[in-house]
PDB file of N, CA and C in Angstrom:
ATOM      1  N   UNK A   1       0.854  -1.175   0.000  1.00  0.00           N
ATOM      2  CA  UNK A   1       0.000   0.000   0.000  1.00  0.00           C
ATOM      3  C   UNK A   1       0.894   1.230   0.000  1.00  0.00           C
ATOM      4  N   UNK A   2       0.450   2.252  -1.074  1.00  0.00           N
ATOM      5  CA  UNK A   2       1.361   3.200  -0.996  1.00  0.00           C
ATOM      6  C   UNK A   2       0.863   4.599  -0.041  1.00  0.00           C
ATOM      7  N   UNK A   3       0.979   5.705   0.765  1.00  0.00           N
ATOM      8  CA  UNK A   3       0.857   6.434   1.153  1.00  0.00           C
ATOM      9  C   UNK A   3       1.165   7.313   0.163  1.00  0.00           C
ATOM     10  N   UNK A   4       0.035   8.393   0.007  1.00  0.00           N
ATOM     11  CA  UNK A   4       0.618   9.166  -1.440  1.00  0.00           C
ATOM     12  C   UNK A   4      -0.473  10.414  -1.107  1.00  0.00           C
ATOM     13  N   UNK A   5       0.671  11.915  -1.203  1.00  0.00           N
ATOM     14  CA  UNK A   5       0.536  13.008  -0.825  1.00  0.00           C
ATOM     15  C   UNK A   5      -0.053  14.082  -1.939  1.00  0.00           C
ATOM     16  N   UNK A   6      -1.020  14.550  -2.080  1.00  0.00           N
ATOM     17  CA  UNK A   6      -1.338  15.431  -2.901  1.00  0.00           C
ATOM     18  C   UNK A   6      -1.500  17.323  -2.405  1.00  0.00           C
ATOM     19  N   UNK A   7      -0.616  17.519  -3.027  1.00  0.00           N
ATOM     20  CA  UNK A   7      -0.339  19.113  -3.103  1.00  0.00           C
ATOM     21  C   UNK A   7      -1.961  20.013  -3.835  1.00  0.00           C
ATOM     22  N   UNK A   8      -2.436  20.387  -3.238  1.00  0.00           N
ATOM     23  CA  UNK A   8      -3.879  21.133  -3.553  1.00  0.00           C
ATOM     24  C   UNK A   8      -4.064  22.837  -3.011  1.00  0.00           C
ATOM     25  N   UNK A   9      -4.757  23.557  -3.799  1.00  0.00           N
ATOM     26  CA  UNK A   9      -5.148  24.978  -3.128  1.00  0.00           C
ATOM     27  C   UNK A   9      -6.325  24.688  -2.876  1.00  0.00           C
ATOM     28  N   UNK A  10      -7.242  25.258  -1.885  1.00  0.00           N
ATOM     29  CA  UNK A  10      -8.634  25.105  -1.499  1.00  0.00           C
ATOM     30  C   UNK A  10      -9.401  24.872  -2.615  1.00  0.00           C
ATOM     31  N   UNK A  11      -9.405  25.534  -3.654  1.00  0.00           N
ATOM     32  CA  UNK A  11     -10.129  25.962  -4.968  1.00  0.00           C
ATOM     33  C   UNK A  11      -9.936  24.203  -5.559  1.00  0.00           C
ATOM     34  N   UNK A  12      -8.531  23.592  -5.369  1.00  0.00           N
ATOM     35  CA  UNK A  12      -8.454  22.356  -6.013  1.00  0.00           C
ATOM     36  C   UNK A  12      -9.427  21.633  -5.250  1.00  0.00           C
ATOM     37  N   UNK A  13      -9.112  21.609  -3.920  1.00  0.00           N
ATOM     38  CA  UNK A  13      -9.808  20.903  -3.073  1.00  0.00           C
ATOM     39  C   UNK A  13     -11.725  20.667  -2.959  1.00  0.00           C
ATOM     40  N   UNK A  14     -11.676  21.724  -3.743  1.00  0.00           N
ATOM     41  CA  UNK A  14     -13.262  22.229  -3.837  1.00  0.00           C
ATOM     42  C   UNK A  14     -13.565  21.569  -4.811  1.00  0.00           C
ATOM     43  N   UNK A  15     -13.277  22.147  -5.777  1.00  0.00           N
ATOM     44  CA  UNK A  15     -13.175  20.757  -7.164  1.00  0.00           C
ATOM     45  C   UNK A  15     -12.727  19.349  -7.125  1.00  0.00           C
ATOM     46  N   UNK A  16     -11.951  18.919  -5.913  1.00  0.00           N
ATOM     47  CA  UNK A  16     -11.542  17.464  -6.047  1.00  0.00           C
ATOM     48  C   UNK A  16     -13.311  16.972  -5.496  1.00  0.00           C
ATOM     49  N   UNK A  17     -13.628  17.755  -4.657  1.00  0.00           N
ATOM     50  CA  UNK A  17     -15.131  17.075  -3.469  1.00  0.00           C
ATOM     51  C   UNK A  17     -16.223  17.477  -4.466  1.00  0.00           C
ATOM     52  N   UNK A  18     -16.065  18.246  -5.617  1.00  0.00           N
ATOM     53  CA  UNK A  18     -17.545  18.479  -6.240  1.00  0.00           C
ATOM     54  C   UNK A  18     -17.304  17.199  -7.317  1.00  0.00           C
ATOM     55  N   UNK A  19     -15.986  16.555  -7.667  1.00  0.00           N
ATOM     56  CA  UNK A  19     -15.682  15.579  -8.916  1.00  0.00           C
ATOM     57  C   UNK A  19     -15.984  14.559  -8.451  1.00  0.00           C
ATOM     58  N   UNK A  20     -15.354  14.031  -6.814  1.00  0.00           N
ATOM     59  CA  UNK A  20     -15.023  12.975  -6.167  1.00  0.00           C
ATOM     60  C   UNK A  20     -14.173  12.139  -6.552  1.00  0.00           C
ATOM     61  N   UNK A  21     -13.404  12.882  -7.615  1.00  0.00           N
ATOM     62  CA  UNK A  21     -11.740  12.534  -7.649  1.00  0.00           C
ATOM     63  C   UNK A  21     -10.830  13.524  -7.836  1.00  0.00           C
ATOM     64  N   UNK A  22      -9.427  13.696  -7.517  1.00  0.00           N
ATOM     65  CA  UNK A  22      -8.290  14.485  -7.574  1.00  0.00           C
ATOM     66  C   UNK A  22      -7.559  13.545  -8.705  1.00  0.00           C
ATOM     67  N   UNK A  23      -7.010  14.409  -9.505  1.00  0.00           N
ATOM     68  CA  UNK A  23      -6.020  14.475 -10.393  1.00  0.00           C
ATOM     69  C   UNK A  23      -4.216  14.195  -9.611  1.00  0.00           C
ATOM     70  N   UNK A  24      -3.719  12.947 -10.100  1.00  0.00           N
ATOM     71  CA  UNK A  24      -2.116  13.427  -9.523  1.00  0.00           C
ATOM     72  C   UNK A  24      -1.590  13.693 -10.981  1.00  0.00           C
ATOM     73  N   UNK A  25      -0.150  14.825  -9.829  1.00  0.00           N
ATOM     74  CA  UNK A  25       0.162  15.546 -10.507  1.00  0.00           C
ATOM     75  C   UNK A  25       1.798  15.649 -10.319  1.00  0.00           C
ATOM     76  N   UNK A  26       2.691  15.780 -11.096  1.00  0.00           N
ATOM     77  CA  UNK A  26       3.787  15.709 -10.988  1.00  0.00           C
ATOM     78  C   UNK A  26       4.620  16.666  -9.370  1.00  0.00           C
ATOM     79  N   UNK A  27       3.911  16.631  -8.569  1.00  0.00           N
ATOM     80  CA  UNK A  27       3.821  17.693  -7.691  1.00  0.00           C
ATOM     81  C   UNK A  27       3.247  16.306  -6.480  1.00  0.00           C
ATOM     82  N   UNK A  28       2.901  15.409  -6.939  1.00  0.00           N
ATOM     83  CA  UNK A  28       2.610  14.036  -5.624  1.00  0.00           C
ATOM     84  C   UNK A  28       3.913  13.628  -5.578  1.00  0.00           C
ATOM     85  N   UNK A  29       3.988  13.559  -3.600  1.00  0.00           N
ATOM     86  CA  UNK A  29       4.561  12.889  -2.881  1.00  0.00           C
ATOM     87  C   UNK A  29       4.439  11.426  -1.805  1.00  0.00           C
ATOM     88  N   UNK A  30       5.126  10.700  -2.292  1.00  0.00           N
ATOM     89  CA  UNK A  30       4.930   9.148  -2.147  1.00  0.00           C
ATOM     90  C   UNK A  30       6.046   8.676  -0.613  1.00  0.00           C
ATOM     91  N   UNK A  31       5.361   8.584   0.487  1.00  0.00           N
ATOM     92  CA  UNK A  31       6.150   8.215   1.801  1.00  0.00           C
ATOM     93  C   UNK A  31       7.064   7.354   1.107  1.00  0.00           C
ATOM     94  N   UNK A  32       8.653   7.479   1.636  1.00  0.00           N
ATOM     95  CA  UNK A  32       9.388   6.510   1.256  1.00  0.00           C
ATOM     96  C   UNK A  32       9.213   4.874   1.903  1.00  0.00           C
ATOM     97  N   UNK A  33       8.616   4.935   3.336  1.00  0.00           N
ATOM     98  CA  UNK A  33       8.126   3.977   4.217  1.00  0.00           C
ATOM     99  C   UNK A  33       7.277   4.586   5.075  1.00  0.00           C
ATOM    100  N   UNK A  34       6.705   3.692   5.779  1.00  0.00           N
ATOM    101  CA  UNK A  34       5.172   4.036   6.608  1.00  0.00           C
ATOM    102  C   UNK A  34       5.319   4.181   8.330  1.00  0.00           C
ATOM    103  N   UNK A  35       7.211   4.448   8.400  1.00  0.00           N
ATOM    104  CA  UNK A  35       7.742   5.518   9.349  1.00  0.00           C
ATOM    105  C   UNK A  35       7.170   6.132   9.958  1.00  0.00           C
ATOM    106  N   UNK A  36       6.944   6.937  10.741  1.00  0.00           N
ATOM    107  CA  UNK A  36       6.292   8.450  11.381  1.00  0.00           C
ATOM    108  C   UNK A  36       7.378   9.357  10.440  1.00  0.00           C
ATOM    109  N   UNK A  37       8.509   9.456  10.761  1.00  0.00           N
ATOM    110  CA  UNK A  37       9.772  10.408  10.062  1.00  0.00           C
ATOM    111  C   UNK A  37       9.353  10.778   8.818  1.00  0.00           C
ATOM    112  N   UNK A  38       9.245   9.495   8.052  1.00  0.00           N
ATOM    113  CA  UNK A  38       8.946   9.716   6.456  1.00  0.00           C
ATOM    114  C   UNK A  38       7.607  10.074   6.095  1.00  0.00           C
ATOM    115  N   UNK A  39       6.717   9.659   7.185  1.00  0.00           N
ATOM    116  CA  UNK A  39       5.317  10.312   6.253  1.00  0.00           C
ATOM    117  C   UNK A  39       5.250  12.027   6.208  1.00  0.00           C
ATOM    118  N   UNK A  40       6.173  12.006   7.511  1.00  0.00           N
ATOM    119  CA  UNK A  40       6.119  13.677   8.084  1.00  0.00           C
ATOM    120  C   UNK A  40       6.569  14.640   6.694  1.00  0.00           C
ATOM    121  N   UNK A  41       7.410  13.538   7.166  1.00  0.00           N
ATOM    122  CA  UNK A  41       8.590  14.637   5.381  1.00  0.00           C
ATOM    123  C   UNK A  41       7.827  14.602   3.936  1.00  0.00           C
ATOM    124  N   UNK A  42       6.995  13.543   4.128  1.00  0.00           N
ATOM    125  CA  UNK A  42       6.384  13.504   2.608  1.00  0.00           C
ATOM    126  C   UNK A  42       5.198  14.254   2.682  1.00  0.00           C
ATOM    127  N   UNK A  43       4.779  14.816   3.903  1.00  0.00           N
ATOM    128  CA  UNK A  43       3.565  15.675   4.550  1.00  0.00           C
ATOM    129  C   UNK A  43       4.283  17.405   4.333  1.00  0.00           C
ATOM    130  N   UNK A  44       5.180  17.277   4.388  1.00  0.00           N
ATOM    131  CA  UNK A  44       5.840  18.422   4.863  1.00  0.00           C
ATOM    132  C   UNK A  44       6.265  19.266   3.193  1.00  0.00           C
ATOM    133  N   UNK A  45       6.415  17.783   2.176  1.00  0.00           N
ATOM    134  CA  UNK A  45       7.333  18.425   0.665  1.00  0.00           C
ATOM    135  C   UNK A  45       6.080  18.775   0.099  1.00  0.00           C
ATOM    136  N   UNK A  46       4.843  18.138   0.793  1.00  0.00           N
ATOM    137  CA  UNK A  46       3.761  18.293  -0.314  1.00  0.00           C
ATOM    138  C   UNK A  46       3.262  19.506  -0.087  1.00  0.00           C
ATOM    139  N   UNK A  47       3.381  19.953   1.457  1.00  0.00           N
ATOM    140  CA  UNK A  47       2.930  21.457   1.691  1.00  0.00           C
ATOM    141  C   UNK A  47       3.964  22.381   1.287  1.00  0.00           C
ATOM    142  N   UNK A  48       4.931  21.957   0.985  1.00  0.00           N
ATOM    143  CA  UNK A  48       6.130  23.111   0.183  1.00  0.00           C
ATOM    144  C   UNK A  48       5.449  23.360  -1.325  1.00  0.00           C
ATOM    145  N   UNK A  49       4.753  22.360  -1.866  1.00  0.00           N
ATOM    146  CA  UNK A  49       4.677  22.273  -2.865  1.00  0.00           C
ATOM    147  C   UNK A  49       3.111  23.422  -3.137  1.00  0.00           C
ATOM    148  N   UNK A  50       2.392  22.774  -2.162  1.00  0.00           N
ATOM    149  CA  UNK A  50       1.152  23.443  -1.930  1.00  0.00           C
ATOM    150  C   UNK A  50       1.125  24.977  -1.827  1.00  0.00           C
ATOM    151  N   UNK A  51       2.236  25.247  -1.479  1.00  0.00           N
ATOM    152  CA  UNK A  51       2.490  27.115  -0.922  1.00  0.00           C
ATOM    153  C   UNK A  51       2.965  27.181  -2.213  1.00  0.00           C
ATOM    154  N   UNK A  52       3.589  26.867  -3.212  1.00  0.00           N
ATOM    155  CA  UNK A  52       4.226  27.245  -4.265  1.00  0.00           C
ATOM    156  C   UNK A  52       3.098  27.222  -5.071  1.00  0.00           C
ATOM    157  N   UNK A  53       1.662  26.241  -5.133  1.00  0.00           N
ATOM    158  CA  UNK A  53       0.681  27.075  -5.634  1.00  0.00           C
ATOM    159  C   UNK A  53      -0.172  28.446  -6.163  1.00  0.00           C
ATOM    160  N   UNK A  54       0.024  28.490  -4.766  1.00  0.00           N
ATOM    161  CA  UNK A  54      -0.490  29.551  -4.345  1.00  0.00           C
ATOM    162  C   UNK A  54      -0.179  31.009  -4.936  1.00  0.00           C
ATOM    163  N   UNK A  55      -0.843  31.991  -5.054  1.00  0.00           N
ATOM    164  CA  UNK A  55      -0.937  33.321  -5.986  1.00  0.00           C
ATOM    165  C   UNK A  55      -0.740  34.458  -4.538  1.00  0.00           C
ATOM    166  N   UNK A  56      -0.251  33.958  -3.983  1.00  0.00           N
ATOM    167  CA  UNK A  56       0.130  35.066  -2.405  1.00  0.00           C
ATOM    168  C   UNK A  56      -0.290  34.270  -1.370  1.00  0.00           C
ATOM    169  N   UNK A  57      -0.946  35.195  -0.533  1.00  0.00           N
ATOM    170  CA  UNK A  57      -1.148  34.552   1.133  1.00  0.00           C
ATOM    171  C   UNK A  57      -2.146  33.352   1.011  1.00  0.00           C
ATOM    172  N   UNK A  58      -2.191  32.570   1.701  1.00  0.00           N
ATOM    173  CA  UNK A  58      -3.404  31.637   1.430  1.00  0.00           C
ATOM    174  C   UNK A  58      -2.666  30.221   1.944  1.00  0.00           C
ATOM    175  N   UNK A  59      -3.637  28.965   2.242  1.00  0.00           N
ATOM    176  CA  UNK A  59      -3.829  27.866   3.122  1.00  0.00           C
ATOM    177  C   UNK A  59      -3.313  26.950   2.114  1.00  0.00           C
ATOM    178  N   UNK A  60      -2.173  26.183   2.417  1.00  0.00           N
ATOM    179  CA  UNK A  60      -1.530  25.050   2.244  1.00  0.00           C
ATOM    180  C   UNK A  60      -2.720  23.920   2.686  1.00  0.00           C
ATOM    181  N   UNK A  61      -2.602  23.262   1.523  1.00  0.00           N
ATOM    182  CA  UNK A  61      -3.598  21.854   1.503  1.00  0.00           C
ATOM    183  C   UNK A  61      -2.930  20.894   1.054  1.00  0.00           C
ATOM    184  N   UNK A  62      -3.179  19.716   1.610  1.00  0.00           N
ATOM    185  CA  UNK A  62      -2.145  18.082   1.419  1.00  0.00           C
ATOM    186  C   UNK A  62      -3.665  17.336   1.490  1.00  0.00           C
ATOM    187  N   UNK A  63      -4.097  16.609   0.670  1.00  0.00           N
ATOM    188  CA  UNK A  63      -4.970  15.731   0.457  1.00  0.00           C
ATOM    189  C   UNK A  63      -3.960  14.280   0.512  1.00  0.00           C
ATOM    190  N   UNK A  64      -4.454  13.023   1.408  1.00  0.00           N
ATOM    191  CA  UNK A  64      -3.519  11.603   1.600  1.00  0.00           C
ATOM    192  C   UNK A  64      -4.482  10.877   1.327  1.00  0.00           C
ATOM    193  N   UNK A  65      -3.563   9.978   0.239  1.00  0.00           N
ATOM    194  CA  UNK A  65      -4.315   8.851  -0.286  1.00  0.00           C
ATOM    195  C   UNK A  65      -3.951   7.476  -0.285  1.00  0.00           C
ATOM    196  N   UNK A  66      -4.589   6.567   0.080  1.00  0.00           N
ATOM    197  CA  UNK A  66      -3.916   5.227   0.285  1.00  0.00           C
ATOM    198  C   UNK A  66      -4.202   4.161  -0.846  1.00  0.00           C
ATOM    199  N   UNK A  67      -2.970   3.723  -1.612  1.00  0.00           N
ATOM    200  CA  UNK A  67      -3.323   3.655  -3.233  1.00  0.00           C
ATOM    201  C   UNK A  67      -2.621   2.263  -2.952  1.00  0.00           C
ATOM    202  N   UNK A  68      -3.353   1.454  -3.561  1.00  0.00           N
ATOM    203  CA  UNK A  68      -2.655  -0.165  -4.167  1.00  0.00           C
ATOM    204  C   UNK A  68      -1.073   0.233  -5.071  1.00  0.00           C
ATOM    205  N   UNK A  69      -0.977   0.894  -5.608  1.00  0.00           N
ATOM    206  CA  UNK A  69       0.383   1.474  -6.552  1.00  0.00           C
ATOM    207  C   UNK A  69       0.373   2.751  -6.450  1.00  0.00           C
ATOM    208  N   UNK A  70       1.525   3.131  -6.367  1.00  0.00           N
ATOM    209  CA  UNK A  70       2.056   4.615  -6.722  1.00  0.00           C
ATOM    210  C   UNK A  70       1.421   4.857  -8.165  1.00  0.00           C
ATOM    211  N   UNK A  71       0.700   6.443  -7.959  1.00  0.00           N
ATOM    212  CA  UNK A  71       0.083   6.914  -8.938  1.00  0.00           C
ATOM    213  C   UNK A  71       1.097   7.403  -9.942  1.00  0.00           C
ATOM    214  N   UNK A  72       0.574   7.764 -10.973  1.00  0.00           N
ATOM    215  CA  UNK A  72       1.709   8.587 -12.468  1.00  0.00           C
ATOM    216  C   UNK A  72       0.477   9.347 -12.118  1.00  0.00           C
ATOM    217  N   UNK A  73       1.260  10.433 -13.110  1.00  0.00           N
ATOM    218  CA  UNK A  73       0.660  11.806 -13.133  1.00  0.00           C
ATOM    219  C   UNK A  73      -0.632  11.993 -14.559  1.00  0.00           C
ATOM    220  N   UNK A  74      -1.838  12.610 -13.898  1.00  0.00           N
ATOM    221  CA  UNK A  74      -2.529  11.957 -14.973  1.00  0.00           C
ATOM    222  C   UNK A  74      -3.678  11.376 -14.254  1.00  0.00           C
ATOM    223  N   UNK A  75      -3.232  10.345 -13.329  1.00  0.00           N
ATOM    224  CA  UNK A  75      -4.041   9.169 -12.548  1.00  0.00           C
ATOM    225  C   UNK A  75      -4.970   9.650 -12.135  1.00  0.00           C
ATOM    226  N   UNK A  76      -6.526   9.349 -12.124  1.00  0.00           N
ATOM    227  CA  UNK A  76      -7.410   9.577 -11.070  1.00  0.00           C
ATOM    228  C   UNK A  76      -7.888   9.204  -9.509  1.00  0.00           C
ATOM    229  N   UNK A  77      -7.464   9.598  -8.681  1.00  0.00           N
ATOM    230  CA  UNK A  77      -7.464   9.245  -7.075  1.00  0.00           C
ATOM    231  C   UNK A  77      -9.017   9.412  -6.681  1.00  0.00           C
ATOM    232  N   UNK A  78      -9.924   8.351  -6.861  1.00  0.00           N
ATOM    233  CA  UNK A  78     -11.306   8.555  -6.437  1.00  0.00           C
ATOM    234  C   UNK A  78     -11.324   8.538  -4.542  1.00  0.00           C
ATOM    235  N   UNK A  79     -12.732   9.526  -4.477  1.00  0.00           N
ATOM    236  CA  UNK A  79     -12.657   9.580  -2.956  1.00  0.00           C
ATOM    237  C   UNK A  79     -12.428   8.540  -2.126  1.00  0.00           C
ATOM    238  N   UNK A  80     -12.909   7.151  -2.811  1.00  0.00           N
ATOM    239  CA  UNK A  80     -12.869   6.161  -1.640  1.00  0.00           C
ATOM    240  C   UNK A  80     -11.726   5.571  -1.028  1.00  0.00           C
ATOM    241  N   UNK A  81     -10.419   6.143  -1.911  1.00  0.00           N
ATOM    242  CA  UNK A  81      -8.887   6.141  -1.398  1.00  0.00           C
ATOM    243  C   UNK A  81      -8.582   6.803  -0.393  1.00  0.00           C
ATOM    244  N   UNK A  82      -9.213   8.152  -0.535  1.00  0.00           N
ATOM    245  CA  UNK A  82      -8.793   9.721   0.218  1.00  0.00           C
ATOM    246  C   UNK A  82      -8.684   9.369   1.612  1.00  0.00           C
ATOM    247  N   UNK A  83      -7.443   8.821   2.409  1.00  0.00           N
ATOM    248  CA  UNK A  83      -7.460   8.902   3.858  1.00  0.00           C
ATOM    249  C   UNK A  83      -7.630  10.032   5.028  1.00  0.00           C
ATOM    250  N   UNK A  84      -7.109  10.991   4.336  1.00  0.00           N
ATOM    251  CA  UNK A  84      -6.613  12.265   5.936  1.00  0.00           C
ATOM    252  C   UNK A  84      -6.688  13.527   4.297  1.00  0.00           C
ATOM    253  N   UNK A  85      -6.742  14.682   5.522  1.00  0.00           N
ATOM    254  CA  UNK A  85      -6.276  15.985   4.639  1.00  0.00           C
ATOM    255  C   UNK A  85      -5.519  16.818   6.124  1.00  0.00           C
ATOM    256  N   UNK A  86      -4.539  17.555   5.135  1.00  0.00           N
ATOM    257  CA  UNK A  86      -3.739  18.391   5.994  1.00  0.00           C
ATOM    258  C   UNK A  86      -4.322  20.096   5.476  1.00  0.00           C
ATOM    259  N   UNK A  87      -4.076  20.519   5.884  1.00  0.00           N
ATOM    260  CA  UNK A  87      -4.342  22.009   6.010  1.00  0.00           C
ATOM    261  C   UNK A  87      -3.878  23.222   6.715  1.00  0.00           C
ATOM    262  N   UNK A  88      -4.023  24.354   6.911  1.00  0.00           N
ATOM    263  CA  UNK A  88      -3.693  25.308   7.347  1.00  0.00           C
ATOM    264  C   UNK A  88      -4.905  25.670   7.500  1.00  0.00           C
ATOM    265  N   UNK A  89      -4.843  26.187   9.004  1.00  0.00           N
ATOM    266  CA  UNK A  89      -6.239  26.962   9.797  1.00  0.00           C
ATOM    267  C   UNK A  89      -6.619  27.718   9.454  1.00  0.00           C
ATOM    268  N   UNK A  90      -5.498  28.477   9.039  1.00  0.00           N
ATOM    269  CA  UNK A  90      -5.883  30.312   8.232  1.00  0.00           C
ATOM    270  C   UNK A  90      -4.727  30.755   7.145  1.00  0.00           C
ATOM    271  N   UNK A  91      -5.160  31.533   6.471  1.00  0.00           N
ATOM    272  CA  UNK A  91      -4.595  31.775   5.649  1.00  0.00           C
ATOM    273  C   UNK A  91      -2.791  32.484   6.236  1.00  0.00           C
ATOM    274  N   UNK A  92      -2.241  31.835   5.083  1.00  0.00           N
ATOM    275  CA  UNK A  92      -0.810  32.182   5.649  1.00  0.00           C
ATOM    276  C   UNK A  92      -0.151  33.941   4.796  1.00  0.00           C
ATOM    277  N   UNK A  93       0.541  34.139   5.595  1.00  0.00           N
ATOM    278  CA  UNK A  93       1.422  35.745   4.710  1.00  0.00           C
ATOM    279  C   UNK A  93       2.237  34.500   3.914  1.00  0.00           C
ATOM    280  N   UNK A  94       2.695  35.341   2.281  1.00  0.00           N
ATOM    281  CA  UNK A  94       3.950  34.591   1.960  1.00  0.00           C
ATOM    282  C   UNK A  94       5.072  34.022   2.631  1.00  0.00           C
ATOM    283  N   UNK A  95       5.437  34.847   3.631  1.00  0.00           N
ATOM    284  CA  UNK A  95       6.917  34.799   4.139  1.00  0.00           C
ATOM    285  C   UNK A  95       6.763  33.802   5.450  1.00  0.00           C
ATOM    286  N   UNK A  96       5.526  33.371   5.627  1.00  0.00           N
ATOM    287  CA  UNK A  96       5.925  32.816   6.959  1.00  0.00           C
ATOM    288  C   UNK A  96       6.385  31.014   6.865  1.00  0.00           C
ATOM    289  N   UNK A  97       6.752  31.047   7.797  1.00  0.00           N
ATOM    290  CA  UNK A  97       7.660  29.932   8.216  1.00  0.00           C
ATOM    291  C   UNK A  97       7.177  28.369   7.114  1.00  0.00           C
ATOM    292  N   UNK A  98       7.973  27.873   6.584  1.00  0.00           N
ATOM    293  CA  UNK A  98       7.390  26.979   6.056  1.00  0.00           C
ATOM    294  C   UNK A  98       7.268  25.571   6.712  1.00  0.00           C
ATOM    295  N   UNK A  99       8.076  25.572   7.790  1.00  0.00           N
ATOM    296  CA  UNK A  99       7.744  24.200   8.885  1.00  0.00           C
ATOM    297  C   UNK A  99       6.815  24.220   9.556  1.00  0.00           C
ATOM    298  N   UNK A 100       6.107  25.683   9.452  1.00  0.00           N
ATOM    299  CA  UNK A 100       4.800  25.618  10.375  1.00  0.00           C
ATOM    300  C   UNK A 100       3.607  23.903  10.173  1.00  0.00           C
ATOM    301  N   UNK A 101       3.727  23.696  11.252  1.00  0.00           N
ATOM    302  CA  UNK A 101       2.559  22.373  10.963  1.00  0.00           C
ATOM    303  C   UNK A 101       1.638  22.704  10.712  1.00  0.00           C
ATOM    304  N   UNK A 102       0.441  21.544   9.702  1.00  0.00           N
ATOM    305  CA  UNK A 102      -0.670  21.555   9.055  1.00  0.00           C
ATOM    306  C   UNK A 102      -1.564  21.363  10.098  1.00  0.00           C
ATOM    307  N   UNK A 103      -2.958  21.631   9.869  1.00  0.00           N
ATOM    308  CA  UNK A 103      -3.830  21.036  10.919  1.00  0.00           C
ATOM    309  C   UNK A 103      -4.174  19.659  10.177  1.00  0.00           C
ATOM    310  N   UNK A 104      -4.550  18.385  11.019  1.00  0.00           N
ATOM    311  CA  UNK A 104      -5.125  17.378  10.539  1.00  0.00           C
ATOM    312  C   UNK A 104      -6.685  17.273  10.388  1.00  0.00           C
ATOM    313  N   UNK A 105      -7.207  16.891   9.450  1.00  0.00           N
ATOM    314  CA  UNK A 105      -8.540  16.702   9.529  1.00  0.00           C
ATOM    315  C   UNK A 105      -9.077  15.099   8.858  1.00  0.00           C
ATOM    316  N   UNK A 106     -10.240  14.838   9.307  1.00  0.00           N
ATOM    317  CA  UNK A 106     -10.991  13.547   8.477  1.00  0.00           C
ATOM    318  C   UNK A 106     -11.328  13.675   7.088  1.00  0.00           C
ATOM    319  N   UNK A 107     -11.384  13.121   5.775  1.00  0.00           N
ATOM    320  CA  UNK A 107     -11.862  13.483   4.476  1.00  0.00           C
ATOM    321  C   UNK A 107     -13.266  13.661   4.770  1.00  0.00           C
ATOM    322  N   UNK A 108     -14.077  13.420   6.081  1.00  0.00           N
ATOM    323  CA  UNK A 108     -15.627  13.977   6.142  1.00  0.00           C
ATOM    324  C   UNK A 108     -15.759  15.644   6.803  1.00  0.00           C
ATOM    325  N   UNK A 109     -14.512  16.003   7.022  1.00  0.00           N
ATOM    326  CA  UNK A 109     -14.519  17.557   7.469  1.00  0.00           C
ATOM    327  C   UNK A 109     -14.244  18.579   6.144  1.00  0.00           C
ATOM    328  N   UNK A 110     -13.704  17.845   5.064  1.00  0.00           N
ATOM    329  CA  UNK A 110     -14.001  18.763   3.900  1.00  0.00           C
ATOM    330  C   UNK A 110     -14.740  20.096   3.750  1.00  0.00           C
ATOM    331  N   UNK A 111     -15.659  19.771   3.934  1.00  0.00           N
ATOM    332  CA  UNK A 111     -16.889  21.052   3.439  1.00  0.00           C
ATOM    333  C   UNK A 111     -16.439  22.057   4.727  1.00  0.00           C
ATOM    334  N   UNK A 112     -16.288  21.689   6.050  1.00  0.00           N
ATOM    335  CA  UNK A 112     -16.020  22.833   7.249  1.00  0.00           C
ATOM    336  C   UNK A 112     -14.811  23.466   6.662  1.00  0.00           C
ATOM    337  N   UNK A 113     -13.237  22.302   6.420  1.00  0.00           N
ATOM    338  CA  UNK A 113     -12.482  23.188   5.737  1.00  0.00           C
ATOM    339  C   UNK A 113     -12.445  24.435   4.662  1.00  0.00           C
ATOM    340  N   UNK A 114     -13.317  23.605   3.738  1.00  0.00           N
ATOM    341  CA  UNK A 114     -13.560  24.615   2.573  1.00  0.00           C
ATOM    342  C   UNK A 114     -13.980  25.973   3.245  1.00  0.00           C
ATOM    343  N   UNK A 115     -15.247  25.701   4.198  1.00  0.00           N
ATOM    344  CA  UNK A 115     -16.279  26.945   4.863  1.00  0.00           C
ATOM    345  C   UNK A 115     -15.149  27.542   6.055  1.00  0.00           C
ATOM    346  N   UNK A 116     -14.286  27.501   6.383  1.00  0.00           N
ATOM    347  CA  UNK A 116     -13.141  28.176   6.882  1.00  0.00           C
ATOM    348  C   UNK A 116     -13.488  29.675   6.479  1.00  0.00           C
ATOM    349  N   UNK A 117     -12.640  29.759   5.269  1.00  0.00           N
ATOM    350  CA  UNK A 117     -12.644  30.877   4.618  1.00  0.00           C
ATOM    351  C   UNK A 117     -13.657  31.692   3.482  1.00  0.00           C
ATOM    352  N   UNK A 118     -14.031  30.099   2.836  1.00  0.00           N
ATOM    353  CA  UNK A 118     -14.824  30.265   1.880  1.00  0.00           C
ATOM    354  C   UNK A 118     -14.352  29.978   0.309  1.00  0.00           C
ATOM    355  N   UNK A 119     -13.259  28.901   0.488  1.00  0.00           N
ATOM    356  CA  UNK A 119     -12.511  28.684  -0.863  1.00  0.00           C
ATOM    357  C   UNK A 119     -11.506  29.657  -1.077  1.00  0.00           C
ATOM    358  N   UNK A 120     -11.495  29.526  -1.911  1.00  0.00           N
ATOM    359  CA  UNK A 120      -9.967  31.198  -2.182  1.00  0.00           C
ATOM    360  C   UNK A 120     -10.686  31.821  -3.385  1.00  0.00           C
TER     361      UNK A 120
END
């Protein structure tokens, strides 16, 4: 079973829950092992990746998916994979810290995440 990290902006995230699948994207990160250390880090590249989205200030999103094979880019990740989502509580300034930790949530807290802010 692979652990596999998807880099998303709210707006993706909004569209992954209205499709009920996410797109991977050359931008997914795949735990090297099912570690604590390594999921962290593969939690951690995908929210690097997630802020590099982003068009200024705004909430780092990591959608985790638990996949029979590592996805290619392209692949469709239907919801019934979708384990965990990571997030940011509030919207971030550019400059701030990028080790800041994600909040964890259930893939059934979706819609509260989204209603946070209100999408981007």
């Amino acid at each position: 079973m692979s652990r596999v990290y998807l880099p998303l902006t709210l707006a993706g995230l909004a569209a992954a829950r209205d499709e009920g699948t996410v797109v991977a994207t050359d931008d997914l990160v795949v735990a090297v092992d099912d570690s604590e250390e390594q999921e962290y880090a593969a939690l951690m590249t995908a929210a690097d990746a997630s802020a590099a989205l982003l068009d200024g200030p705004g909430r780092r999103v990591v959608l985790v998916a638990e996949l029979d094979r590592e996805p290619q880019p392209g692949d469709a990740v239907p919801r019934k994979r979708w384990a965990a989502l990571h997030a940011d509580e509030a919207d971030r300034p550019v400059d701030a810290d990028p080790d800041d930790d994600l909040g964890w949530y259930g893939v059934q807290e979706i819609d509260a995440v989204l209603g946070v802010s209100g999408g981007e």
